[in-house]
Protein backbone atom coordinates (compact mmCIF):
# COMPACT_ATOMS: atom_id res chain seq x y z
CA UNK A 1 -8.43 76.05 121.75
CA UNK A 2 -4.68 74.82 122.17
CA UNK A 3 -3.09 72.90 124.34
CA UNK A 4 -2.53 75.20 127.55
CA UNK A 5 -6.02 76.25 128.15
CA UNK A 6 -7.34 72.75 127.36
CA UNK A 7 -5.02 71.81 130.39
CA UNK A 8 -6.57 74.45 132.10
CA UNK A 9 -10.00 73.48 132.20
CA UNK A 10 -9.04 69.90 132.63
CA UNK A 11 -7.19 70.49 135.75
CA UNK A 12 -10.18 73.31 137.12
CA UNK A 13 -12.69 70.38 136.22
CA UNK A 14 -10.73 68.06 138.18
CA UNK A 15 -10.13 70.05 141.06
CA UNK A 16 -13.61 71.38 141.51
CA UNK A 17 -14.54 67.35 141.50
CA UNK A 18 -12.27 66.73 144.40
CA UNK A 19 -13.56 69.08 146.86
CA UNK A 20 -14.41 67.76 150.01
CA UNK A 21 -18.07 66.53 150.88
CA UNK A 22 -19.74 67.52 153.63
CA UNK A 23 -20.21 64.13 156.68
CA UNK A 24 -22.68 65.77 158.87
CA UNK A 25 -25.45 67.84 158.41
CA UNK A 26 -25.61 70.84 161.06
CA UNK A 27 -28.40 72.86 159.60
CA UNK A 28 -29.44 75.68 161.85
CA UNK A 29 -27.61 74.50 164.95
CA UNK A 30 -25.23 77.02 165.56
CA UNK A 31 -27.77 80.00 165.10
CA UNK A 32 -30.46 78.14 167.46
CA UNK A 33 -28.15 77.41 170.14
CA UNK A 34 -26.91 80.97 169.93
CA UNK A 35 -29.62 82.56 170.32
CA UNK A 36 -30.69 80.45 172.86
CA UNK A 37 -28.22 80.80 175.24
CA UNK A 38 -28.09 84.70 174.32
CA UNK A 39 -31.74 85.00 175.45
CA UNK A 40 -32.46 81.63 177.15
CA UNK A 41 -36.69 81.84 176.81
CA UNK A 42 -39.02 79.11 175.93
CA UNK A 43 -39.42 80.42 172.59
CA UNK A 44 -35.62 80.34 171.89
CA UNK A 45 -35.85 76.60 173.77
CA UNK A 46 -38.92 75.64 171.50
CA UNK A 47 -36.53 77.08 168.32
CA UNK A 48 -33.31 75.55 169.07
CA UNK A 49 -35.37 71.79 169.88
CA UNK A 50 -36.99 72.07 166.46
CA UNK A 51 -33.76 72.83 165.02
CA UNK A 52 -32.58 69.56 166.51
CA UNK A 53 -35.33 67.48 165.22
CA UNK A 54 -34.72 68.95 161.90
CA UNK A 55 -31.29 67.50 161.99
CA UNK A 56 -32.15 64.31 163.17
CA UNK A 57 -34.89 64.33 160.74
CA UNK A 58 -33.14 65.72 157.15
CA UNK A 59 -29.74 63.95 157.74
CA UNK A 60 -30.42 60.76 156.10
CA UNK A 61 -32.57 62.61 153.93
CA UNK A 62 -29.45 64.49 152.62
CA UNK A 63 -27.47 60.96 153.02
CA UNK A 64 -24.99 63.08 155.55
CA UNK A 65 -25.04 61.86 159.37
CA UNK A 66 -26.37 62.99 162.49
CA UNK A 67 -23.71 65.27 164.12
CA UNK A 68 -22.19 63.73 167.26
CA UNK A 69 -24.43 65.03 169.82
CA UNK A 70 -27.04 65.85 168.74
CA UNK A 71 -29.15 62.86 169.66
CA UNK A 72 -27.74 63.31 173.43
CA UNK A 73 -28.89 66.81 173.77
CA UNK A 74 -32.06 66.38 172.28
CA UNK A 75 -32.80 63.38 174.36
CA UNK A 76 -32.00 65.83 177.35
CA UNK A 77 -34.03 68.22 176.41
CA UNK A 78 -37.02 65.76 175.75
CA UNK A 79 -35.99 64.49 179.79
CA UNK A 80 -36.23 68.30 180.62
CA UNK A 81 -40.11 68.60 179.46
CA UNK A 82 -40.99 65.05 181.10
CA UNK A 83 -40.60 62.95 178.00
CA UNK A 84 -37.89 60.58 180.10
CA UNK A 85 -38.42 57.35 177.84
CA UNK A 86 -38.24 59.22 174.82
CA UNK A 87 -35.21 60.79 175.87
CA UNK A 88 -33.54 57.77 177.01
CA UNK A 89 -34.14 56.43 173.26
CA UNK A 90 -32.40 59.44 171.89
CA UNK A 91 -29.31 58.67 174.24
CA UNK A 92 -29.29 55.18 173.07
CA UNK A 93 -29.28 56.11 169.62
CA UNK A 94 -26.23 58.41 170.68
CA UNK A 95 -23.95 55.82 171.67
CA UNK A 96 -24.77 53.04 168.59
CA UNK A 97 -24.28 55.78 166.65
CA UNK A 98 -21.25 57.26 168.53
CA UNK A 99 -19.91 54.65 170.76
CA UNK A 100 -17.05 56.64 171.96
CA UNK A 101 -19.95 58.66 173.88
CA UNK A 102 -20.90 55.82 176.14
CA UNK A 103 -19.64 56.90 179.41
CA UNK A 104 -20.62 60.57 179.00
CA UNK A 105 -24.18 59.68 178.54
CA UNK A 106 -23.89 56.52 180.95
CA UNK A 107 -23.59 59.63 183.31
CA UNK A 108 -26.19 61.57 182.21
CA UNK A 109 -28.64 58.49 182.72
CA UNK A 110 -26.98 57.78 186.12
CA UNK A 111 -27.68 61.41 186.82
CA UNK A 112 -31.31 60.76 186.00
CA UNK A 113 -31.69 57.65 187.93
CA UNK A 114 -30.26 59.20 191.20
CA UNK A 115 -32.65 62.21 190.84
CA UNK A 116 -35.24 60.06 190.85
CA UNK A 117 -34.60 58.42 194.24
């Protein structure tokens, strides 16, 4: 092997070791969400929720974070079926997470409150 190709491989090693990583872990988000708000059913709902938990769920797993948003939405969605404490959690775990989200879901939960009066 001379010199040239030996530079070759040394430089494809190195640049294939530099690619960029991945931070967050999306899974089947885009496709759930698509096809829920293509055919907006309570199967698609039930799809695109599970696809959320399995975000929430295999992120760490994959040592990747949680996408920003995700936790907000599916805390909404757990509001939307009646689960309101459970979703409030999920909201909270949104802004230590994402603190730059406080006053978006500050809203939301204001929202909530003054639906319940």
């Amino acid at each position: 092997m001379n010199i040239k190709n030996l530079f070759y491989l040394f430089s494809l090693v190195f640049l294939i070791g530099c690619a960029p990583q991945p931070l967050f872990y999306w899974g089947d988000y885009s496709s759930s969400l698509y096809d829920y708000k293509k055919s907006p059913d309570e199967k698609t709902l039930a799809a695109h929720e599970k696809s959320l938990l399995d975000i929430i769920v295999t992120s760490p797993k994959k040592h990747l974070h949680v996408p920003p948003g995700i936790y907000a939405e599916y805390g909404y969605l757990l509001i939307n079926d009646g689960k309101e404490n459970e979703g409030l959690e999920y909201f909270d775990k949104e802004i230590v997470l994402y603190p730059e989200s406080k006053v978006f879901v500050q809203r939301l939960k204001d929202e909530l409150a003054r639906g319940k009066k």
